[in-house]
C-alpha atoms as a PDB file:
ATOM      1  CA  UNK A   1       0.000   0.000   0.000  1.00  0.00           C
ATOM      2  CA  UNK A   2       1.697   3.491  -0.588  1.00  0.00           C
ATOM      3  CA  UNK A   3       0.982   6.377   1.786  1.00  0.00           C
ATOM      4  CA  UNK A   4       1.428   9.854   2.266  1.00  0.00           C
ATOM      5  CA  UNK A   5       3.233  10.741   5.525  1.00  0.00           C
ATOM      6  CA  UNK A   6       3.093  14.584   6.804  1.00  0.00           C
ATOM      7  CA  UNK A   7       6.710  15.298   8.227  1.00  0.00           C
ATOM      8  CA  UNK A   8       7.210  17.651  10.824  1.00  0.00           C
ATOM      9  CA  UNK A   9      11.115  18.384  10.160  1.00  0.00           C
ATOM     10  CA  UNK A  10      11.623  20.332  13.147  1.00  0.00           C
ATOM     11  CA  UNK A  11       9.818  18.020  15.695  1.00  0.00           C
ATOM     12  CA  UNK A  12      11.493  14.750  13.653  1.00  0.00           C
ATOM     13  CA  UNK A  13       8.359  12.961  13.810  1.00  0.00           C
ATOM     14  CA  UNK A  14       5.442  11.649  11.401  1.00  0.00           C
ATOM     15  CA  UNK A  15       1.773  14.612  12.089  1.00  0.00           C
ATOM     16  CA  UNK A  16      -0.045  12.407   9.470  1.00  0.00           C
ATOM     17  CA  UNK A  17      -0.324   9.223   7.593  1.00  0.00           C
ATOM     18  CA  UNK A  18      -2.848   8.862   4.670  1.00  0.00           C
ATOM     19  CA  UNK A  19      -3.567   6.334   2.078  1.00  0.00           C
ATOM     20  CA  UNK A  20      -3.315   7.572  -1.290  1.00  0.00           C
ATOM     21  CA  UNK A  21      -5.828   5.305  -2.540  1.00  0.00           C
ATOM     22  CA  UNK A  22      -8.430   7.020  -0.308  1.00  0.00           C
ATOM     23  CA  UNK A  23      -6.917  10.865  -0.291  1.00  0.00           C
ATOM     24  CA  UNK A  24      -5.649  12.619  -3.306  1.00  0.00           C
ATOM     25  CA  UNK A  25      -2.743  15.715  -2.953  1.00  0.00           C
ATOM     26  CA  UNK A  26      -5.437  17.832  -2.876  1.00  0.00           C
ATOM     27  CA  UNK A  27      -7.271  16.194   0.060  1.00  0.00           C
ATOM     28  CA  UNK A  28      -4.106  15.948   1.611  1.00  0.00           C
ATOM     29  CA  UNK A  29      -3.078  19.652   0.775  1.00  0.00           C
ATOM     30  CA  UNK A  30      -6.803  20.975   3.061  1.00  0.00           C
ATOM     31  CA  UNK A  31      -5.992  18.329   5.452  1.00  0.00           C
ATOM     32  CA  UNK A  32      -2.651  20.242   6.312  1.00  0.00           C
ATOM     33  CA  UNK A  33      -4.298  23.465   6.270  1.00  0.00           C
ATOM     34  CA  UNK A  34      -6.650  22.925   8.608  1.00  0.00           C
ATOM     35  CA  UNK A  35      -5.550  20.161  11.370  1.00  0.00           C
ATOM     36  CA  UNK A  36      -1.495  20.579  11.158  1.00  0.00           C
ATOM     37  CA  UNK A  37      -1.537  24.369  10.541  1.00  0.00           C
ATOM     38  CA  UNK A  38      -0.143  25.186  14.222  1.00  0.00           C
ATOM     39  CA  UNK A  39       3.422  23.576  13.184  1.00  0.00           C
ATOM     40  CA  UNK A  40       3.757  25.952  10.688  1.00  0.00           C
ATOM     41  CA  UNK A  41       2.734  28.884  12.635  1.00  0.00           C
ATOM     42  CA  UNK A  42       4.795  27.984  14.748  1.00  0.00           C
ATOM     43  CA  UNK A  43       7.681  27.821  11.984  1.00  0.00           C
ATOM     44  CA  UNK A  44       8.366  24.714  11.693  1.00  0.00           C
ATOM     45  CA  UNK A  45       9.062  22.986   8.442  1.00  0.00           C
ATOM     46  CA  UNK A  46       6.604  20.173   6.953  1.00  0.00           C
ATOM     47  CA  UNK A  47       7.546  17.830   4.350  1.00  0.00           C
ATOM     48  CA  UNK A  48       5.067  15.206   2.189  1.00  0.00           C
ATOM     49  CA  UNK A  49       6.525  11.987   2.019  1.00  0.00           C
ATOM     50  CA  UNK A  50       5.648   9.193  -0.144  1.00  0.00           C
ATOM     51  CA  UNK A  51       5.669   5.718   1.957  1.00  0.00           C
ATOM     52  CA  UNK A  52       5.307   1.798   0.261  1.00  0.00           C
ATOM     53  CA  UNK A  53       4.320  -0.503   2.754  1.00  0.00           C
ATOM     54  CA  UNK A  54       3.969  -4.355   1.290  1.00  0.00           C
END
């Protein structure tokens, strides 16, 4: 299964984890604006990561 991982570079750990068969990059994009918006205001750096699980 692949996955979408939302990576919080300053805190060095995984906000989110969604299934791309279920949520597109656009799903994923709202998603970050509205439930991890506090890491960046608080100015830290998040990264989208593509994950393959077997």
């Amino acid at each position: 299964m692949e996955f979408r991982e939302v990576y919080c570079i300053s805190c060095k750990k995984v906000v989110g984890c969604y299934n791309i068969k279920f949520f597109t990059e656009d799903k994923i994009a709202e998603i970050i604006q509205t439930n991890h918006v506090s890491h960046i205001r608080n100015g830290h750096e998040v990264n989208l990561r593509k994950l393959i699980k077997n």
